[in-house]
Protein backbone atom coordinates (compact mmCIF):
# COMPACT_ATOMS: atom_id res chain seq x y z
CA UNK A 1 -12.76 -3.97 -12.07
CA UNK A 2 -11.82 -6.17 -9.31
CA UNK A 3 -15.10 -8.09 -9.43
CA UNK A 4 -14.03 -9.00 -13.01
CA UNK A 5 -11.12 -10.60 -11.47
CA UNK A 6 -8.34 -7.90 -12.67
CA UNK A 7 -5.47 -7.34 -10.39
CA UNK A 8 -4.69 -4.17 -9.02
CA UNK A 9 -1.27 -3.67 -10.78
CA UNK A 10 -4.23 -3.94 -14.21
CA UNK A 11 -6.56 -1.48 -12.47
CA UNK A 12 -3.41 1.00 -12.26
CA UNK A 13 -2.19 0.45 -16.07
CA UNK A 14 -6.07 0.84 -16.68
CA UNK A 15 -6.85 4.07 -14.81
CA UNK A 16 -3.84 5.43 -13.84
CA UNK A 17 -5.05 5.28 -10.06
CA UNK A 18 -2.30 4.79 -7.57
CA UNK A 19 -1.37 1.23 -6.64
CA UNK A 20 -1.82 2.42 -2.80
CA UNK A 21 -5.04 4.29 -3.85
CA UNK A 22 -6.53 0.96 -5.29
CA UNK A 23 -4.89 -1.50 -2.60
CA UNK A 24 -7.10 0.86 -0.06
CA UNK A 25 -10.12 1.36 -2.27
CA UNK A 26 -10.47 -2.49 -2.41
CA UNK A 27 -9.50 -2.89 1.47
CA UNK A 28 -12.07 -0.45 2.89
CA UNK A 29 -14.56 -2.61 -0.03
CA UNK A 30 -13.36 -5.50 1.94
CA UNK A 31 -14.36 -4.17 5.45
CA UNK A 32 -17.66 -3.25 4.63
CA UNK A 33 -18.84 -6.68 3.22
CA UNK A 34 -18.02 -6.44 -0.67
CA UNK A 35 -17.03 -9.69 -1.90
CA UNK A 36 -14.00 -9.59 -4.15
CA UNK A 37 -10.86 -11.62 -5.16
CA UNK A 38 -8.01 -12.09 -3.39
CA UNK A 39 -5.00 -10.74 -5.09
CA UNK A 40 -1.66 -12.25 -4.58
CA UNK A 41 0.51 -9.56 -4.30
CA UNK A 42 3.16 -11.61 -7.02
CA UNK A 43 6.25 -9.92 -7.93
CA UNK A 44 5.71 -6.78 -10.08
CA UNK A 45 7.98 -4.70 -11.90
CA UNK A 46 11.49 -4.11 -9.10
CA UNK A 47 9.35 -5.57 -6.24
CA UNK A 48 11.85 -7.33 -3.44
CA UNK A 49 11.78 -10.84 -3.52
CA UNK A 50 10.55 -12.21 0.14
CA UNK A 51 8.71 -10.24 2.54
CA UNK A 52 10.48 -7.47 4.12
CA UNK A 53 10.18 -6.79 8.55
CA UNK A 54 10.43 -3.52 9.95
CA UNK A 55 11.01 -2.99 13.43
CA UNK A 56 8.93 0.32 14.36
CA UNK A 57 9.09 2.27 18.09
CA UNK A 58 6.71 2.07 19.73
CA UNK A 59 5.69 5.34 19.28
CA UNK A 60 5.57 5.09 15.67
CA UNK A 61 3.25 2.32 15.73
CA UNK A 62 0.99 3.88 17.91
CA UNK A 63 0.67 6.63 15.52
CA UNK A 64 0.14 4.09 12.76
CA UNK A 65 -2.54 2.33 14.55
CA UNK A 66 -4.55 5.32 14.98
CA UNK A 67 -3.87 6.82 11.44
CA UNK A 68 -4.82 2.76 10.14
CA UNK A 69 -8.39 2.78 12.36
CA UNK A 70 -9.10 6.59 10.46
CA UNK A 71 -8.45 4.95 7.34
CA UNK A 72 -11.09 1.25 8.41
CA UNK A 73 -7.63 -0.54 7.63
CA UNK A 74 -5.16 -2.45 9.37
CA UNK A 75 -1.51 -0.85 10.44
CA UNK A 76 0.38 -3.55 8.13
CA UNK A 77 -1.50 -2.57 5.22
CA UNK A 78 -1.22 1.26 5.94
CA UNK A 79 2.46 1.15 6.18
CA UNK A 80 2.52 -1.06 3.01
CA UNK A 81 0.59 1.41 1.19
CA UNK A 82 2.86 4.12 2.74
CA UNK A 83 5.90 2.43 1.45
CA UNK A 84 4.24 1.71 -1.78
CA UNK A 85 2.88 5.16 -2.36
CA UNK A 86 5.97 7.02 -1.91
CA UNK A 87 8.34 4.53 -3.57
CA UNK A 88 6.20 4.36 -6.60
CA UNK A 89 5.42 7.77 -7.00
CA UNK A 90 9.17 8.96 -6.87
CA UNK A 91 8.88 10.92 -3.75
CA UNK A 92 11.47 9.15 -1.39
CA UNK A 93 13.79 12.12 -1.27
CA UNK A 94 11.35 14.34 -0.82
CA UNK A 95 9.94 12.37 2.39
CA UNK A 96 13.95 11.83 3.55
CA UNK A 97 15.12 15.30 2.49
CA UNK A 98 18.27 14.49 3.03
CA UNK A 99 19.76 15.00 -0.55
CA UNK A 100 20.04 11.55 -1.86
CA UNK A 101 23.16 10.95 -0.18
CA UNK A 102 24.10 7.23 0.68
């Protein structure tokens, strides 16, 4: 789907796939030689305007870097995916179990 030029916010309507799923489907593609579009990554649906920075320990990116080289991705786009995963799928107070509180 992605050779025919359809973005991956399209492949998830399509298939019902998760956004991370596809975004790492079409990255590990990517890594071993497939040739396929570039996506802009636009502003779906809630999405933050801008880019967001997170400041990690070190420890913590460690742990992504090695969790990112399992995956034949990059650290960035793991914790993207992460993020993306968990806030699209609903499950940030189950990750933060910390009762929604503010």
């Amino acid at each position: 789907m992605a050779k025919l030029n359809l973005p991956p916010a399209e492949i998830h309507e399509r298939t019902g796939l998760a956004l991370g799923s596809i975004y790492t489907i079409l990255s590990k593609a990517r890594a071993k030689g497939i040739d396929l579009p570039s996506f802009k990554r636009g502003r779906p649906r809630g999405e933050l305007k801008g880019g967001v920075i997170l400041r990690l320990p070190q420890t913590l990116v460690t742990q992504l870097e090695l969790a990112a080289e399992d995956r034949e991705t990059t650290p960035r786009e793991l914790a993207t995916t992460i993020l993306g995963v968990v806030i699209a799928e609903g499950l940030i107070d189950a990750v933060l179990d910390d009762g929604g509180t503010r």
